[in-house]
Protein backbone atom coordinates (compact mmCIF):
# COMPACT_ATOMS: atom_id res chain seq x y z
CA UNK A 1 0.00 0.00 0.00
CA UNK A 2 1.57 3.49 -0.98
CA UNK A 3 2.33 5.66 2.13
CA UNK A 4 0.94 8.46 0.61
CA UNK A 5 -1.83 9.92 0.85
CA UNK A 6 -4.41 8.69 -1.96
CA UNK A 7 -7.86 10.54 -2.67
CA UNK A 8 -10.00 7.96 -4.68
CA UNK A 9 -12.83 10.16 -4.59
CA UNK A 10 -14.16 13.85 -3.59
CA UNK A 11 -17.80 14.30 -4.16
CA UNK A 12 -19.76 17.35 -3.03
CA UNK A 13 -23.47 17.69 -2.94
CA UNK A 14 -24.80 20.89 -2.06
CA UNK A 15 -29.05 20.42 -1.72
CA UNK A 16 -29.65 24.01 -1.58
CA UNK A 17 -31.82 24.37 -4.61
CA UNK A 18 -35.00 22.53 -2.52
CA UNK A 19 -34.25 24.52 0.65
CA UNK A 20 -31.76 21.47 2.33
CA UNK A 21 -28.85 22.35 3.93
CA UNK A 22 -25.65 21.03 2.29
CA UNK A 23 -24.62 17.32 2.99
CA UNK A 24 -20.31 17.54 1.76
CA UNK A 25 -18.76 13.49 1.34
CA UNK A 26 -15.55 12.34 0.72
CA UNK A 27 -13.70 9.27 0.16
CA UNK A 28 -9.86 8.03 -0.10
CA UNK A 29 -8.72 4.53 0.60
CA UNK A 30 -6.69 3.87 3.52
CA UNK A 31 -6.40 0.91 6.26
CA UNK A 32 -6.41 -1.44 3.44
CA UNK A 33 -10.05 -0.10 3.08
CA UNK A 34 -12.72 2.62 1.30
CA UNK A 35 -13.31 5.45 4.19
CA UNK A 36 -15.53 7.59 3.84
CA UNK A 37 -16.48 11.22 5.71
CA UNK A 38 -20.12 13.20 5.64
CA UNK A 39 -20.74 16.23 6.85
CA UNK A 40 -23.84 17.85 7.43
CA UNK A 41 -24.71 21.51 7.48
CA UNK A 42 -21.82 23.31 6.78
CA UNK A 43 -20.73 25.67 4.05
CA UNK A 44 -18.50 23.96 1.29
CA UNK A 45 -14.91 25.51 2.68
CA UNK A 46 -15.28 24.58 6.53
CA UNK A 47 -16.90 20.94 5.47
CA UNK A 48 -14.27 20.19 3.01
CA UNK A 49 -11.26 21.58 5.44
CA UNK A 50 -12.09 19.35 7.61
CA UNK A 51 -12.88 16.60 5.77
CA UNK A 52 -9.34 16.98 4.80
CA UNK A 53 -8.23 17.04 8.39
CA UNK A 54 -9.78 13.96 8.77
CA UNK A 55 -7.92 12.05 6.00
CA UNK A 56 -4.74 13.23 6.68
CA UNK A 57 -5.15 11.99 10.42
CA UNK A 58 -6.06 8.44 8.92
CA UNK A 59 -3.20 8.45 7.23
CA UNK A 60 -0.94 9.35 9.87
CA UNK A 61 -2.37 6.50 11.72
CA UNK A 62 -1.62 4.40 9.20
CA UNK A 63 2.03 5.04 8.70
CA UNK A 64 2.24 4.81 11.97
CA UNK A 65 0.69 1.52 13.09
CA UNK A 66 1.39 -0.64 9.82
CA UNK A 67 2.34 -4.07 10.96
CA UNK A 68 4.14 -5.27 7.72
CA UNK A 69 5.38 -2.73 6.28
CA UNK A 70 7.75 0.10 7.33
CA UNK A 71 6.16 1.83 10.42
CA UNK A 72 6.66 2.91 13.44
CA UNK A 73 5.14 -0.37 14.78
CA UNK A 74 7.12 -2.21 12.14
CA UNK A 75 10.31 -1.12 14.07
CA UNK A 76 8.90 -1.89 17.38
CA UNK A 77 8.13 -5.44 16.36
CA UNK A 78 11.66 -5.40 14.51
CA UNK A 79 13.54 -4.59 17.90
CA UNK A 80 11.14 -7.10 19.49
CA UNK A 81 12.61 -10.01 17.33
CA UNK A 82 16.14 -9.23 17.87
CA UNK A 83 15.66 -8.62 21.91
CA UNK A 84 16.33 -5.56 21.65
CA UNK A 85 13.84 -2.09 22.73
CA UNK A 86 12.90 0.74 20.10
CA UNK A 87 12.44 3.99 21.03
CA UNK A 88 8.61 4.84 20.39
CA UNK A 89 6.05 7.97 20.97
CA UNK A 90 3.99 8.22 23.88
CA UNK A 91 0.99 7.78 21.39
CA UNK A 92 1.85 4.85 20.63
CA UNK A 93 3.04 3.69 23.88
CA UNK A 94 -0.23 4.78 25.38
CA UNK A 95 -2.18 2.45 22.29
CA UNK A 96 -0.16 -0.72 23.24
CA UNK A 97 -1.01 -0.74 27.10
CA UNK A 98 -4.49 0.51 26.53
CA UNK A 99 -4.66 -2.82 23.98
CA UNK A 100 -3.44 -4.58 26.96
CA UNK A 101 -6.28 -3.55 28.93
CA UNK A 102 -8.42 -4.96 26.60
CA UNK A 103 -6.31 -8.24 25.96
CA UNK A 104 -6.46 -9.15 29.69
CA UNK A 105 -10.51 -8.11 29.54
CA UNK A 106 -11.12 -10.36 27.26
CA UNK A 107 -9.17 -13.18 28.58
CA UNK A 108 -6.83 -12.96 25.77
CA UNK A 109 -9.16 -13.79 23.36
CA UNK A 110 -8.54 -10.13 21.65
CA UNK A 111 -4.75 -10.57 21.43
CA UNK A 112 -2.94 -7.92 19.31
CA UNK A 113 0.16 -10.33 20.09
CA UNK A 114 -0.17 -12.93 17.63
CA UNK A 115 0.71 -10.76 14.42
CA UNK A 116 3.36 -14.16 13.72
CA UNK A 117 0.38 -15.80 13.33
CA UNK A 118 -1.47 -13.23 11.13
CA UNK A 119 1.57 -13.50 8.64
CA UNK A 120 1.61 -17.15 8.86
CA UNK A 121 -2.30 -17.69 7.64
CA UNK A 122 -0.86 -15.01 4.73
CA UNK A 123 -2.98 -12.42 5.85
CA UNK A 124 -0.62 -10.05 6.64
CA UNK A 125 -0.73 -8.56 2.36
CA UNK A 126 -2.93 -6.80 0.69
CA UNK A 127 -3.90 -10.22 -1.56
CA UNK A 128 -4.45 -13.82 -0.13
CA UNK A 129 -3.13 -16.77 -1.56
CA UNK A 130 -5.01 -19.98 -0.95
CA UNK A 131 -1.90 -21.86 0.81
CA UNK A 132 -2.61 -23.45 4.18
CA UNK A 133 0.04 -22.58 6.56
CA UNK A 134 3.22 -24.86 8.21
CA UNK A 135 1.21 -26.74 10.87
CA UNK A 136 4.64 -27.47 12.95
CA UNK A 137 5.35 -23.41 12.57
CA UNK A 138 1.54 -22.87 14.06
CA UNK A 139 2.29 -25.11 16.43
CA UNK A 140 5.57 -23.26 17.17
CA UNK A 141 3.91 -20.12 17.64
CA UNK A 142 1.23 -21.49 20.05
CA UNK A 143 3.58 -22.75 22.18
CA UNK A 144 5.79 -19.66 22.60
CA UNK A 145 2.64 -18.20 23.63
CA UNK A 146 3.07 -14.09 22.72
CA UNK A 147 0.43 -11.70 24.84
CA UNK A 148 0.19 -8.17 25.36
CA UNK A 149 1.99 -8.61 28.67
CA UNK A 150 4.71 -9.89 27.73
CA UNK A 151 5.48 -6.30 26.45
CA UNK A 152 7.55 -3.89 28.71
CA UNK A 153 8.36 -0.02 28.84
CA UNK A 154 11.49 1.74 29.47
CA UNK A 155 12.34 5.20 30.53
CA UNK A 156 14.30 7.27 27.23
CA UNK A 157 17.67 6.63 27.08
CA UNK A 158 19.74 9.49 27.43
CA UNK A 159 19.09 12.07 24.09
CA UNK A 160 16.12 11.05 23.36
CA UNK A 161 12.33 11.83 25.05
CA UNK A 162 10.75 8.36 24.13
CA UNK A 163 10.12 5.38 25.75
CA UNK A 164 11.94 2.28 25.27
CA UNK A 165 9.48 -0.50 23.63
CA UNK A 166 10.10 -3.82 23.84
CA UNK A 167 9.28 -7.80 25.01
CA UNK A 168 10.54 -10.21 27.01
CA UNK A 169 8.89 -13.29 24.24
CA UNK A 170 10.72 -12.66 21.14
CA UNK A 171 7.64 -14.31 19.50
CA UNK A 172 5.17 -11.05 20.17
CA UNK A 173 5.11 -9.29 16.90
CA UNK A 174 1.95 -6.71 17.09
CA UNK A 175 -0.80 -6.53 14.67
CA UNK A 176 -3.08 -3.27 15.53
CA UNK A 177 -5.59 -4.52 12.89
CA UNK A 178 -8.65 -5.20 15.84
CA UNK A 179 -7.96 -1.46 17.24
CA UNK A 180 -6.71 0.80 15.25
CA UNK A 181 -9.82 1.72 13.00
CA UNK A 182 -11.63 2.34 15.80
CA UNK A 183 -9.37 4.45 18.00
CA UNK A 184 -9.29 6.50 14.32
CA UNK A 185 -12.88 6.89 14.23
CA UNK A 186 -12.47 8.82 17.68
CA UNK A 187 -10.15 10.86 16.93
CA UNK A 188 -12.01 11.91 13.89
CA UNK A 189 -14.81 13.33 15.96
CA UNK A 190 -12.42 14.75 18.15
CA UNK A 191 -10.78 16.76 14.91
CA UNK A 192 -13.94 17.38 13.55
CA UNK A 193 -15.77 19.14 17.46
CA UNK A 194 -12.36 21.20 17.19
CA UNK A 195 -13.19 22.82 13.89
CA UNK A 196 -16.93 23.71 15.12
CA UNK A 197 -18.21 21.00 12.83
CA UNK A 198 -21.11 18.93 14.74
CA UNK A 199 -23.35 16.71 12.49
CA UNK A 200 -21.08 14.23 10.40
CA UNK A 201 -20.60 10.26 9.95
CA UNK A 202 -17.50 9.01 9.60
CA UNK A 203 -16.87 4.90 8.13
CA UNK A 204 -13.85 3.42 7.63
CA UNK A 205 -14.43 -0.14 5.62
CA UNK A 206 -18.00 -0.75 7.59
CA UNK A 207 -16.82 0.68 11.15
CA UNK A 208 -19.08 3.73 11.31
CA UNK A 209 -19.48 6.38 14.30
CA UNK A 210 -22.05 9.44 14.20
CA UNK A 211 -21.65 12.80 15.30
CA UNK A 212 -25.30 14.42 16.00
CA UNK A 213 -27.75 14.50 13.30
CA UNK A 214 -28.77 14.51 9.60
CA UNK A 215 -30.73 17.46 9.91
CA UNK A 216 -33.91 16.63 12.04
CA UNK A 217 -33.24 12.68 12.35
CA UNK A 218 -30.29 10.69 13.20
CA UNK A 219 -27.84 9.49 10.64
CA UNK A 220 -29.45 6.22 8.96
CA UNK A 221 -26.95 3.22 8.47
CA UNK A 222 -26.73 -0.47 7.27
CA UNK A 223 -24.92 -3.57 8.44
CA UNK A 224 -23.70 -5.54 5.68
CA UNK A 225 -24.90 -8.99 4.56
CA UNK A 226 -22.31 -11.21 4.96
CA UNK A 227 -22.84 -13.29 1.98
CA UNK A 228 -25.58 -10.95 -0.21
CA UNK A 229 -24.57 -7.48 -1.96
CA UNK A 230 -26.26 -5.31 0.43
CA UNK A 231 -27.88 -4.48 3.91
CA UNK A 232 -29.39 -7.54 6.21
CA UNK A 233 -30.65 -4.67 8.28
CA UNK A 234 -30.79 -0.89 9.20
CA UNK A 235 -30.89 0.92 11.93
CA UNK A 236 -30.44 4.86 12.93
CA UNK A 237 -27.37 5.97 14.50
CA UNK A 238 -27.69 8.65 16.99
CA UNK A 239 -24.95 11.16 18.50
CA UNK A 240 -21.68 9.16 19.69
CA UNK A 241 -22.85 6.01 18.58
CA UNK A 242 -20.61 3.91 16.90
CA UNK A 243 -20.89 0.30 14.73
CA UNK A 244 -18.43 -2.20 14.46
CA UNK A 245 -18.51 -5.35 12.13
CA UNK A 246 -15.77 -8.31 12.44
CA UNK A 247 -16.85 -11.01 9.49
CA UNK A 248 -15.44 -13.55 7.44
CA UNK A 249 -16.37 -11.87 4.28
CA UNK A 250 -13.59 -9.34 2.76
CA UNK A 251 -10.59 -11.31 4.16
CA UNK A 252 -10.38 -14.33 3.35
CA UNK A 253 -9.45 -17.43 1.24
CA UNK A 254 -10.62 -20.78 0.54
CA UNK A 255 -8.82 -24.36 -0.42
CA UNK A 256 -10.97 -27.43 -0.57
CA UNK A 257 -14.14 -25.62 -0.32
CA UNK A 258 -13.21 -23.95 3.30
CA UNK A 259 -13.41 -20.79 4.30
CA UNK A 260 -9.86 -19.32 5.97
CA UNK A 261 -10.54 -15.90 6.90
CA UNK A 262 -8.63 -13.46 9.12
CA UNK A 263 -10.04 -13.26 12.43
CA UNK A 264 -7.88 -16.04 14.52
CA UNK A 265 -8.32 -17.46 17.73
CA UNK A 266 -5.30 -17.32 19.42
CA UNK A 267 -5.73 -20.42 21.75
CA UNK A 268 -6.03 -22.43 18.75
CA UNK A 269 -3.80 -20.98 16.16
CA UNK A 270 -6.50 -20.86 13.31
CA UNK A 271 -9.07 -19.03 11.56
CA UNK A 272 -12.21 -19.17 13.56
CA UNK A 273 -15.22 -21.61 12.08
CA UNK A 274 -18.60 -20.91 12.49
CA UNK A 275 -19.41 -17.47 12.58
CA UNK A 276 -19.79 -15.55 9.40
CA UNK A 277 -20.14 -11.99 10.97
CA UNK A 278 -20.66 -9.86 14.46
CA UNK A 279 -21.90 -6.32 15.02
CA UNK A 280 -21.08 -3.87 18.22
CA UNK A 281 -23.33 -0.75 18.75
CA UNK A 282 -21.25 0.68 21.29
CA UNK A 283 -21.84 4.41 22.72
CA UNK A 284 -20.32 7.03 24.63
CA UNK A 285 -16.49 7.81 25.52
CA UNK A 286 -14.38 6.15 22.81
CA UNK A 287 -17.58 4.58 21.47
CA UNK A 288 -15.33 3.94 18.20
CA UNK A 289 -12.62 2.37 19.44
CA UNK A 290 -15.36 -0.01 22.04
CA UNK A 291 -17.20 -1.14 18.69
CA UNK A 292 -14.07 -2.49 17.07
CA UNK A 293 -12.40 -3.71 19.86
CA UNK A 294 -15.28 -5.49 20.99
CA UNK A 295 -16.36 -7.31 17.99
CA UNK A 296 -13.48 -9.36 17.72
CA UNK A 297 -13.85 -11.43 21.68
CA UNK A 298 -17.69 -12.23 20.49
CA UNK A 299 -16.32 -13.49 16.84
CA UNK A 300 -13.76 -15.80 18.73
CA UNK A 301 -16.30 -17.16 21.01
CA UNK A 302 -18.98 -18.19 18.42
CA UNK A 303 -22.44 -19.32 18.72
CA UNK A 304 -21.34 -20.97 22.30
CA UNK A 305 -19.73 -18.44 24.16
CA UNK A 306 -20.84 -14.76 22.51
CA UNK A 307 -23.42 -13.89 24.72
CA UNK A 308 -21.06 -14.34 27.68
CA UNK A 309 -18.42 -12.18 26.09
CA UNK A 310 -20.49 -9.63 24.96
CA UNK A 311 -21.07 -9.28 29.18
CA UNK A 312 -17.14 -9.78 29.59
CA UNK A 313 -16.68 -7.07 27.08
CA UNK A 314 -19.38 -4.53 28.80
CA UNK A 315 -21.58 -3.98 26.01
CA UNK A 316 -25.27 -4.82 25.67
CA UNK A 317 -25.85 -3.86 21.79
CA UNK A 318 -24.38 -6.74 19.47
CA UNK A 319 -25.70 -9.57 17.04
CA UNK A 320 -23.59 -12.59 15.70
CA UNK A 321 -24.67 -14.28 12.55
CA UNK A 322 -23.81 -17.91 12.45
CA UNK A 323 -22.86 -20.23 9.76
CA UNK A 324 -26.52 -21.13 8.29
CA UNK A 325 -26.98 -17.43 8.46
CA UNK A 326 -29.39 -17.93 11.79
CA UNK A 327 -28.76 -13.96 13.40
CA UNK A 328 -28.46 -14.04 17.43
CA UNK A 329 -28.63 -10.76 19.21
CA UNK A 330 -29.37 -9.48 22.33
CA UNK A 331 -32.70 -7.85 23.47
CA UNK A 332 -31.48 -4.47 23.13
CA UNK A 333 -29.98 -4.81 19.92
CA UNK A 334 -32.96 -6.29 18.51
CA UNK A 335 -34.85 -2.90 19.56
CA UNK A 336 -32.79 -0.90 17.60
CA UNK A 337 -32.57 -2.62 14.10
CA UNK A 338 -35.18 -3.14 10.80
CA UNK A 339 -34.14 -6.51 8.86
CA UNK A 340 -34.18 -6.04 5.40
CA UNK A 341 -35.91 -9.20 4.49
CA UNK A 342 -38.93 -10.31 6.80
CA UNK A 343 -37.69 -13.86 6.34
CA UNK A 344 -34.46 -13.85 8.02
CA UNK A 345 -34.40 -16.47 11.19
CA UNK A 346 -33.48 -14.71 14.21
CA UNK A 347 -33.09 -15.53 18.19
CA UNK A 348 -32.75 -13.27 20.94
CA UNK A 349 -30.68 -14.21 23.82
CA UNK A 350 -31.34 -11.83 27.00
């Protein structure tokens, strides 16, 4: 993926003529995905500065926290491999412990760790070949065990005002993929409140946070289908809410027939089975960075086990679509959402 900066699209659509304020959208391609930014309600110049602001923050984010190639992170996980430390910012200091947090929340079932495992299954490229990894090299991995806390933090050496990065398990290589969307999502709204800007919606590849209104309603969203071209349902995003999807449908491969996609468990060293997608609605304080986070624990547990992590995980809003396409969500998901086709099988689980 090229470092820089890459608009795909800028489209501006100004409703005066009919009375309707001006709705401004744009579009550029970065975390290996389409993002998009819509802004409500603001003149062409102060929607389009910053949408701008906006896009040049994702970027920055992304040359900073690319696992494969050169990064930032890329050098931390470099020094990690040789035993030796890397100097990093306290930005990105402060994302590795706060992905700790969540690591040890979710019993190590989110596990930003096991990036050697990531570019084992091949997933760590923009295209995936359908090659089934070294089973004695998973094996390898899953034995050396890597986890968030096997990470330390030094104080700067002497020149220099960052911290010292490194691990004690040369195996920990980390793979931001499960966070770093959503922390960007924040941060959008927080560039976007400093500018004076206060109705927009922000989605980066399906991960989609709201910032007060489309002009007398809330902004209206869909989830994907995970195997149809379209929405399997709707629902109305209000101000701070935020949606994140983990699925098995944009990366992944198949041999034999299988599906391999990139959401691992990391007790077991493989792609989970079972689970074709799961949705967060998350809200409040860092409402972007909870709906991503989150999504990934409930994938890993399955049909078995979501409903407890979705309590583990301190969120009530989320859904989990199984294999046969059966959609499980919880009461207070189910209140907020409009299925697309009156057919689909559902089952609610307080």
């Amino acid at each position: 993926m090229k470092r820089t900066f890459f608009a795909l699209m800028a489209v501006l659509a100004l409703l005066t003529g009919c009375g309707k304020e001006p709705l401004y959208q744009e579009q550029a391609y970065v975390f290996g995905t389409i993002v998009e930014v819509s802004i409500y309600g603001e003149e062409e110049a102060k929607a389009r500065k910053g949408a701008a602001a906006v896009m040049a923050e994702f970027q920055r984010l992304h040359d900073m926290l690319h696992a494969w190639q050169p990064s930032v992170l890329s050098s931390v996980n470099d020094a990690i491999a040789r035993g030796k430390t890397q100097a990093a910012p306290a930005e990105l200091v402060f994302l590795l412990q706060d992905a700790e947090q969540f690591s040890i929340q979710s019993g190590g079932t989110f596990n930003p760790a096991i990036g050697g495992l990531i570019k084992l299954w091949g997933f760590q490229s923009d295209t995936f070949q359908p090659v089934l990894p070294d089973e004695s090299k998973v094996a390898a991995l899953l034995k050396a065990n890597p986890q968030m806390t096997d990470m330390f933090y030094r104080p700067p050496v002497a020149g220099s005002n960052e911290e010292q990065v490194g691990s004690k398990n040369p195996a920990v290589m980390i793979d931001l993929g499960g966070y770093a969307k959503g922390y960007a999502l924040d941060r959008a709204v927080e560039l976007l409140q400093q500018q004076g800007i206060a109705n927009a919606l922000i989605n980066i590849g399906g991960n989609v946070i709201a910032l007060g209104t489309h002009g007398k309603r809330p902004w209206h969203i869909g989830i994907q289908h995970p195997r149809k071209p379209g929405a399997i349902a709707t629902l109305e995003l209000r101000d701070g809410e935020a949606v994140g999807t983990s699925g098995d449908y944009q990366r992944y491969f198949e041999v034999d027939g299988k599906r391999y996609c990139h959401l691992l468990d990391p007790r077991t060293g493989h792609p989970v089975q079972g689970v074709q997608a799961v949705t967060v609605l998350a809200r409040g304080e860092r409402a972007g960075l909870l709906s991503d986070v989150t999504s990934k624990p409930i994938f890993i547990a399955g049909v078995a086990g979501w409903r407890a992590a979705v309590r583990s995980m301190h969120q009530t809003d989320a859904l989990l679509i199984d294999a046969e396409g059966k959609v499980h969500l919880t009461e207070a998901m189910q209140k907020r959402l409009e299925f697309t086709d009156d057919k689909t099988v559902t089952v609610i689980e307080p």
